[in-house]
PDB file of N, CA and C in Angstrom:
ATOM      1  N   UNK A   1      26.661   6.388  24.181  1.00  0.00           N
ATOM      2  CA  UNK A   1      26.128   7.731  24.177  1.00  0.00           C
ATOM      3  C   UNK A   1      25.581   8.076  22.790  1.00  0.00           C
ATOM      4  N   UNK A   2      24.905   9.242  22.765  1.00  0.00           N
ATOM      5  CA  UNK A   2      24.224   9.606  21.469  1.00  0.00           C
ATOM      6  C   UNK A   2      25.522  10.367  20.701  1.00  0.00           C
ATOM      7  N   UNK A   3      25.466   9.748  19.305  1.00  0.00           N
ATOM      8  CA  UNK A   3      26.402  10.715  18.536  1.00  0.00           C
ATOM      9  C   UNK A   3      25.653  11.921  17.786  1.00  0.00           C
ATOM     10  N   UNK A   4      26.332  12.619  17.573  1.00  0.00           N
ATOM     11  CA  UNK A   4      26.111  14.295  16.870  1.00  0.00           C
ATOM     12  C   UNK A   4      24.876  13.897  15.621  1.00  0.00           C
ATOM     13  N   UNK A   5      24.143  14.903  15.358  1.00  0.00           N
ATOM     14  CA  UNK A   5      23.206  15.428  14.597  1.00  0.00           C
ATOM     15  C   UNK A   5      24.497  15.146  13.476  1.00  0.00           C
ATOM     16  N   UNK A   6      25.373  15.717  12.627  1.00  0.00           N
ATOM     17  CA  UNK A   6      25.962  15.760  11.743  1.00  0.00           C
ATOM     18  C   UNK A   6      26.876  14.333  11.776  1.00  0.00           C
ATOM     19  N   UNK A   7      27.185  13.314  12.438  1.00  0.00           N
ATOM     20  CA  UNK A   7      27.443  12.537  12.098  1.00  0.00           C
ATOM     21  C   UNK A   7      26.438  11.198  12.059  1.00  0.00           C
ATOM     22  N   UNK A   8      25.146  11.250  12.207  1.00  0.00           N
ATOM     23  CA  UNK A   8      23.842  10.570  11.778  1.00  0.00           C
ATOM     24  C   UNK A   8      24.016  11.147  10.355  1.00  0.00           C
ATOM     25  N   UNK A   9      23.598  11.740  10.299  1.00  0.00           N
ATOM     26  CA  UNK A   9      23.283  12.473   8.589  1.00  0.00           C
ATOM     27  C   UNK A   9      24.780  12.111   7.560  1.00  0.00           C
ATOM     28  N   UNK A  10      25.817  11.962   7.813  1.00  0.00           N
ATOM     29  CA  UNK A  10      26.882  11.577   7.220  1.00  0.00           C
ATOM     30  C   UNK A  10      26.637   9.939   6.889  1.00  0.00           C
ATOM     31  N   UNK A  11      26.091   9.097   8.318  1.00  0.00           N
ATOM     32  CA  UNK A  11      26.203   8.029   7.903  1.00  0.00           C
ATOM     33  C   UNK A  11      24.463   7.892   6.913  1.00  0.00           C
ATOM     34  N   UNK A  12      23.378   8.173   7.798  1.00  0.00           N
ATOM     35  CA  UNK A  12      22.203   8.256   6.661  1.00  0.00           C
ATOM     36  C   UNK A  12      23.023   8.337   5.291  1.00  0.00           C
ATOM     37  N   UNK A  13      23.466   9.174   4.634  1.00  0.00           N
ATOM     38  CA  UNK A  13      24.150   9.244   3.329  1.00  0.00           C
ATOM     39  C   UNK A  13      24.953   8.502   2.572  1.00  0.00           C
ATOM     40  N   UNK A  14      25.976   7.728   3.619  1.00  0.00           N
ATOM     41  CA  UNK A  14      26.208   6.537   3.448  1.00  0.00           C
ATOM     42  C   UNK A  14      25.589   5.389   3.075  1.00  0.00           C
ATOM     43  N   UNK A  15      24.715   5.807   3.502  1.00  0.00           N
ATOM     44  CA  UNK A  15      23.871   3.811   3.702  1.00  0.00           C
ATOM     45  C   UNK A  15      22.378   4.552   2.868  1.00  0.00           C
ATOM     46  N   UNK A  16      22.371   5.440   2.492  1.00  0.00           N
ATOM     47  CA  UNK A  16      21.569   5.344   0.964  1.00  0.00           C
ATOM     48  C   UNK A  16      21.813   5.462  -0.326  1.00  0.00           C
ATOM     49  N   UNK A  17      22.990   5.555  -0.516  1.00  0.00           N
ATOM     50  CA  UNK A  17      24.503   5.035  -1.536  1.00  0.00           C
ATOM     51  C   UNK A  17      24.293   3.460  -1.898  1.00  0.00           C
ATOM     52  N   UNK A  18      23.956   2.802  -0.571  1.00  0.00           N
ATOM     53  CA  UNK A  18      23.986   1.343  -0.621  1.00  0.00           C
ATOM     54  C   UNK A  18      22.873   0.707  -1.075  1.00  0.00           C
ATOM     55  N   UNK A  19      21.450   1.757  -0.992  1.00  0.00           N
ATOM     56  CA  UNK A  19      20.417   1.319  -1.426  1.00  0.00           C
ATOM     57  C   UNK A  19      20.130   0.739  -3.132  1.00  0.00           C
ATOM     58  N   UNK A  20      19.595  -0.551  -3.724  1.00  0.00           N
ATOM     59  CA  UNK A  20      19.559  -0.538  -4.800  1.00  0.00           C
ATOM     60  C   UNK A  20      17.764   0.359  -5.597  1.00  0.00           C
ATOM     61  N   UNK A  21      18.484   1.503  -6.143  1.00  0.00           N
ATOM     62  CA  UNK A  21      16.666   2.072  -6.475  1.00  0.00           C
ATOM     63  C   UNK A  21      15.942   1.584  -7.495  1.00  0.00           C
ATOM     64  N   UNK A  22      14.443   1.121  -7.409  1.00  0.00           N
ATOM     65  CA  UNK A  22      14.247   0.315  -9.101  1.00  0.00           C
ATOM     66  C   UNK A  22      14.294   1.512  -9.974  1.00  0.00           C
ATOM     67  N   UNK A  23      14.295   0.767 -10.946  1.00  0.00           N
ATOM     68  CA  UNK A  23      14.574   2.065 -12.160  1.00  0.00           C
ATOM     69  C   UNK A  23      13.065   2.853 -12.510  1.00  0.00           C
ATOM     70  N   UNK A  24      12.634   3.547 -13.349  1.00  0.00           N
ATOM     71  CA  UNK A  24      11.347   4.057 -14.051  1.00  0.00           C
ATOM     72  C   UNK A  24      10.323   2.869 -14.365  1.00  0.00           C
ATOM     73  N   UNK A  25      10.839   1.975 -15.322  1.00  0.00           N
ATOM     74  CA  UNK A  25      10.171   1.263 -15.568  1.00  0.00           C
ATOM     75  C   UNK A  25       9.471   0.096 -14.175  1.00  0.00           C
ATOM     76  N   UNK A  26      10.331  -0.173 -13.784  1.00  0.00           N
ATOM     77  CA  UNK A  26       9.656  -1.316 -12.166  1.00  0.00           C
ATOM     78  C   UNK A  26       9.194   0.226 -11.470  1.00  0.00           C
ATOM     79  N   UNK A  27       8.754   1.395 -11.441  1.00  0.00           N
ATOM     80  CA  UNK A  27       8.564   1.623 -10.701  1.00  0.00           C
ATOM     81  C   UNK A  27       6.866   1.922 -11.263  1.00  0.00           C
ATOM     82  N   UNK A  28       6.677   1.720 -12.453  1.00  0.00           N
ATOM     83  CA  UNK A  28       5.696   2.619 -13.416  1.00  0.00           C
ATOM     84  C   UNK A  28       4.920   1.268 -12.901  1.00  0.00           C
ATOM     85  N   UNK A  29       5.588  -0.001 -13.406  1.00  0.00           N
ATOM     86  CA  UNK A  29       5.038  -1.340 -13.445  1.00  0.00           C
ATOM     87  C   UNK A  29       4.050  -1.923 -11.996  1.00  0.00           C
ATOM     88  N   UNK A  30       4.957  -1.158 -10.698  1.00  0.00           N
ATOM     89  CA  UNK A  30       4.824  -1.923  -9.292  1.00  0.00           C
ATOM     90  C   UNK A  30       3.336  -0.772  -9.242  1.00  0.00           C
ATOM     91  N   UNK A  31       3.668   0.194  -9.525  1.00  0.00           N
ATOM     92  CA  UNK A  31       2.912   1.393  -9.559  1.00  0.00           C
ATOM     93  C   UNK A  31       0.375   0.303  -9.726  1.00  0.00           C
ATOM     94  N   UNK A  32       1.409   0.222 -11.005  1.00  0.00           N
ATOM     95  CA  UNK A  32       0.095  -0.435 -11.831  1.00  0.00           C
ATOM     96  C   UNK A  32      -0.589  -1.773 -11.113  1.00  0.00           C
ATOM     97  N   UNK A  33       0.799  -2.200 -10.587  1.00  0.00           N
ATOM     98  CA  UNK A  33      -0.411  -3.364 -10.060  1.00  0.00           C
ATOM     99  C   UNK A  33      -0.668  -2.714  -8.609  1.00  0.00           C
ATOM    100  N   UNK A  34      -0.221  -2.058  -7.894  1.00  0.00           N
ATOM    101  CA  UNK A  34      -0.856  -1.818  -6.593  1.00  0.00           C
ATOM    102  C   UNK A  34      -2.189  -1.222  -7.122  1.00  0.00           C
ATOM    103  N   UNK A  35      -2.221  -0.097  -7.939  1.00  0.00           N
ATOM    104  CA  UNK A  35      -3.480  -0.083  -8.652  1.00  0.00           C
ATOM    105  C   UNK A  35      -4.655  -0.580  -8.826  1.00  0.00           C
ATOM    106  N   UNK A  36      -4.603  -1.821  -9.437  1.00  0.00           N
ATOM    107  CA  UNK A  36      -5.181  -3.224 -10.244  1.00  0.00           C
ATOM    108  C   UNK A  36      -5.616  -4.016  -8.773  1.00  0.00           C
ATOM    109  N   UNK A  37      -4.543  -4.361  -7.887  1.00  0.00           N
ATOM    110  CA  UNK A  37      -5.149  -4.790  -7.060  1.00  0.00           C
ATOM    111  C   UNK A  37      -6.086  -4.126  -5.859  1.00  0.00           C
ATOM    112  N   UNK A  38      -5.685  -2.951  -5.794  1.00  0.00           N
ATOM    113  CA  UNK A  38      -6.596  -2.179  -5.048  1.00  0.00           C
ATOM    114  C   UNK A  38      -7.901  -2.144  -5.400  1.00  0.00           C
ATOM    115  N   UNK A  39      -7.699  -2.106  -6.977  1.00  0.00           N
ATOM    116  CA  UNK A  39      -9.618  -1.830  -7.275  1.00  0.00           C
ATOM    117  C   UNK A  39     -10.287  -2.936  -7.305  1.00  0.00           C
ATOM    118  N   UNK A  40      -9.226  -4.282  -7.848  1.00  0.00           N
ATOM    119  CA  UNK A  40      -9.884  -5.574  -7.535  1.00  0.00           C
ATOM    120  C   UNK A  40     -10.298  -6.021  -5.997  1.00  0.00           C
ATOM    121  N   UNK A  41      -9.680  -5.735  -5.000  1.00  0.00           N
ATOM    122  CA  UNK A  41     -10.106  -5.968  -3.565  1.00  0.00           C
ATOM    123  C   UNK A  41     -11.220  -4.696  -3.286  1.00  0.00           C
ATOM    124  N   UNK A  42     -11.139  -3.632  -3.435  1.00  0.00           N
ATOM    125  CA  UNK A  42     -12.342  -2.981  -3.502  1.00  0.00           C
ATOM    126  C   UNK A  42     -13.335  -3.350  -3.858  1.00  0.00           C
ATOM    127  N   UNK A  43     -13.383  -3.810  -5.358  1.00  0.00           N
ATOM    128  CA  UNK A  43     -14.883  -4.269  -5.493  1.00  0.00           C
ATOM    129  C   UNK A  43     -15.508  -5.167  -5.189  1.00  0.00           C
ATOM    130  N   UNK A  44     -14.783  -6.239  -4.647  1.00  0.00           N
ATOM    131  CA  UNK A  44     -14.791  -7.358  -3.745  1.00  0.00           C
ATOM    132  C   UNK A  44     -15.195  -7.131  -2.336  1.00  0.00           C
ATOM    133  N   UNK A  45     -14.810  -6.503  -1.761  1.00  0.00           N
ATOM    134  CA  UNK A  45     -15.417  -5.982  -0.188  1.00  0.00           C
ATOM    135  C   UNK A  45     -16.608  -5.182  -0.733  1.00  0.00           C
ATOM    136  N   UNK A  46     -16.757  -4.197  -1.471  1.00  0.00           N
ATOM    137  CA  UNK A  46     -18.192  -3.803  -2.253  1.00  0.00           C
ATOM    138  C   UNK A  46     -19.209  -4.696  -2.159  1.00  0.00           C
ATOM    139  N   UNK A  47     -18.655  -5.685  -2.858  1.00  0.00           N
ATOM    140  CA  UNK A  47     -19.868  -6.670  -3.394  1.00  0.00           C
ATOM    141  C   UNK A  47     -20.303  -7.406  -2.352  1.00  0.00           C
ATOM    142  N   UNK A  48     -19.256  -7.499  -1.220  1.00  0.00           N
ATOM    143  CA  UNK A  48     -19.609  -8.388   0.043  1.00  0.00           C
ATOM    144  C   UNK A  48     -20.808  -7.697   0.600  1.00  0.00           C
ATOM    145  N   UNK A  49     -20.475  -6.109   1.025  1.00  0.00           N
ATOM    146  CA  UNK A  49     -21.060  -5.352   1.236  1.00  0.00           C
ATOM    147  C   UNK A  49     -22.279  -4.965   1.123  1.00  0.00           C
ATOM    148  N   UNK A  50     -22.506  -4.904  -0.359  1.00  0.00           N
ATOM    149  CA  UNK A  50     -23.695  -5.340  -1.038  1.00  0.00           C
ATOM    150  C   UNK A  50     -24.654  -6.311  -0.291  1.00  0.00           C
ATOM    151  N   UNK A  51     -24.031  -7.682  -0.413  1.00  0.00           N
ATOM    152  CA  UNK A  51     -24.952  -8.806  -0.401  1.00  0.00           C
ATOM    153  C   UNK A  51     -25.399  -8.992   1.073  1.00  0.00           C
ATOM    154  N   UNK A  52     -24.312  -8.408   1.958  1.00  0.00           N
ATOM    155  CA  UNK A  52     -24.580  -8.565   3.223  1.00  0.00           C
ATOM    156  C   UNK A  52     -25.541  -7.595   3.987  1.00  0.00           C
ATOM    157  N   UNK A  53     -25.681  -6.579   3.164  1.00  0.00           N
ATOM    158  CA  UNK A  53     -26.809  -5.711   3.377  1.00  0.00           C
ATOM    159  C   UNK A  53     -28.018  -6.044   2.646  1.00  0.00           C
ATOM    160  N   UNK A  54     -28.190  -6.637   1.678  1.00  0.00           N
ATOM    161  CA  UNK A  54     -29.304  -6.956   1.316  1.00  0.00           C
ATOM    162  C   UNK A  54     -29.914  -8.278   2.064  1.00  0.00           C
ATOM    163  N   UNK A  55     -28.917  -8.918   2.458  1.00  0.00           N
ATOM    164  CA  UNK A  55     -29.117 -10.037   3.348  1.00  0.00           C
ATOM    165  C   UNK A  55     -30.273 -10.110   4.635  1.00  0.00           C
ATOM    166  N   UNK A  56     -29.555  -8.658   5.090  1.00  0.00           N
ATOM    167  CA  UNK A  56     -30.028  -8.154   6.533  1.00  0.00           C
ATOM    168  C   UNK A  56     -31.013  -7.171   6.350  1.00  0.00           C
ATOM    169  N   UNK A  57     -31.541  -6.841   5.147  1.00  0.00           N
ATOM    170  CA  UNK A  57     -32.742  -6.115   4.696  1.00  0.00           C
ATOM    171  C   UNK A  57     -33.737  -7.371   4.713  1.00  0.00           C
ATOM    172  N   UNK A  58     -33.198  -8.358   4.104  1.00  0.00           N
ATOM    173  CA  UNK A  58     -34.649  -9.387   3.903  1.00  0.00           C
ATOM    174  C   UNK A  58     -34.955  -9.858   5.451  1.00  0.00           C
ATOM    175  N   UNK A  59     -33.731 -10.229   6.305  1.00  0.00           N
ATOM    176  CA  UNK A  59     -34.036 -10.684   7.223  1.00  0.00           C
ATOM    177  C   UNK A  59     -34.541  -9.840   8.263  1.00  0.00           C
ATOM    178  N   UNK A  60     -34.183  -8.402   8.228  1.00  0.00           N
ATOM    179  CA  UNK A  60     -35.117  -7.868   8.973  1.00  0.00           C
ATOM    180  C   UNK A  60     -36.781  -7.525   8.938  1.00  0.00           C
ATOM    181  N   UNK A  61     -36.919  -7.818   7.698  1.00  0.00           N
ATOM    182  CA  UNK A  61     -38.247  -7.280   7.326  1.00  0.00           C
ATOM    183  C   UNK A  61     -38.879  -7.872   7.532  1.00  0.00           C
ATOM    184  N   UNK A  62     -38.350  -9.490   7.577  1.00  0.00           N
ATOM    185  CA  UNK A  62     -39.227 -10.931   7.913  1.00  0.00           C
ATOM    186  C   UNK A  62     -40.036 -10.625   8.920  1.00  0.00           C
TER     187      UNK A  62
END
């Protein structure tokens, strides 16, 4: 059966006690590269983007 609204939330509380949290620094750090890699795969699908439209400009015009 389903247990009580207040004993979910007792154990939730429990078992995020257990969680290990990174500190400031891994979080500043993880922060930066999701960053870094985001703009690096961005400009990469960009550039695909780019070429694949200019691609289909020449070839349509043919």
């Amino acid at each position: 059966m389903a247990a009580s609204p207040v004993v979910f939330l007792k154990e939730v509380k429990t078992e995020l006690t257990k969680v290990v949290w990174p500190t400031r620094a891994q979080t500043i750090k993880f922060t930066f590269i999701v960053i870094a890699i985001s703009l690096i795969l961005g400009a990469y699908i960009g550039g695909l983007d780019l070429l694949f439209t200019k691609l289909t400009d020449i070839l349509i015009k043919r």
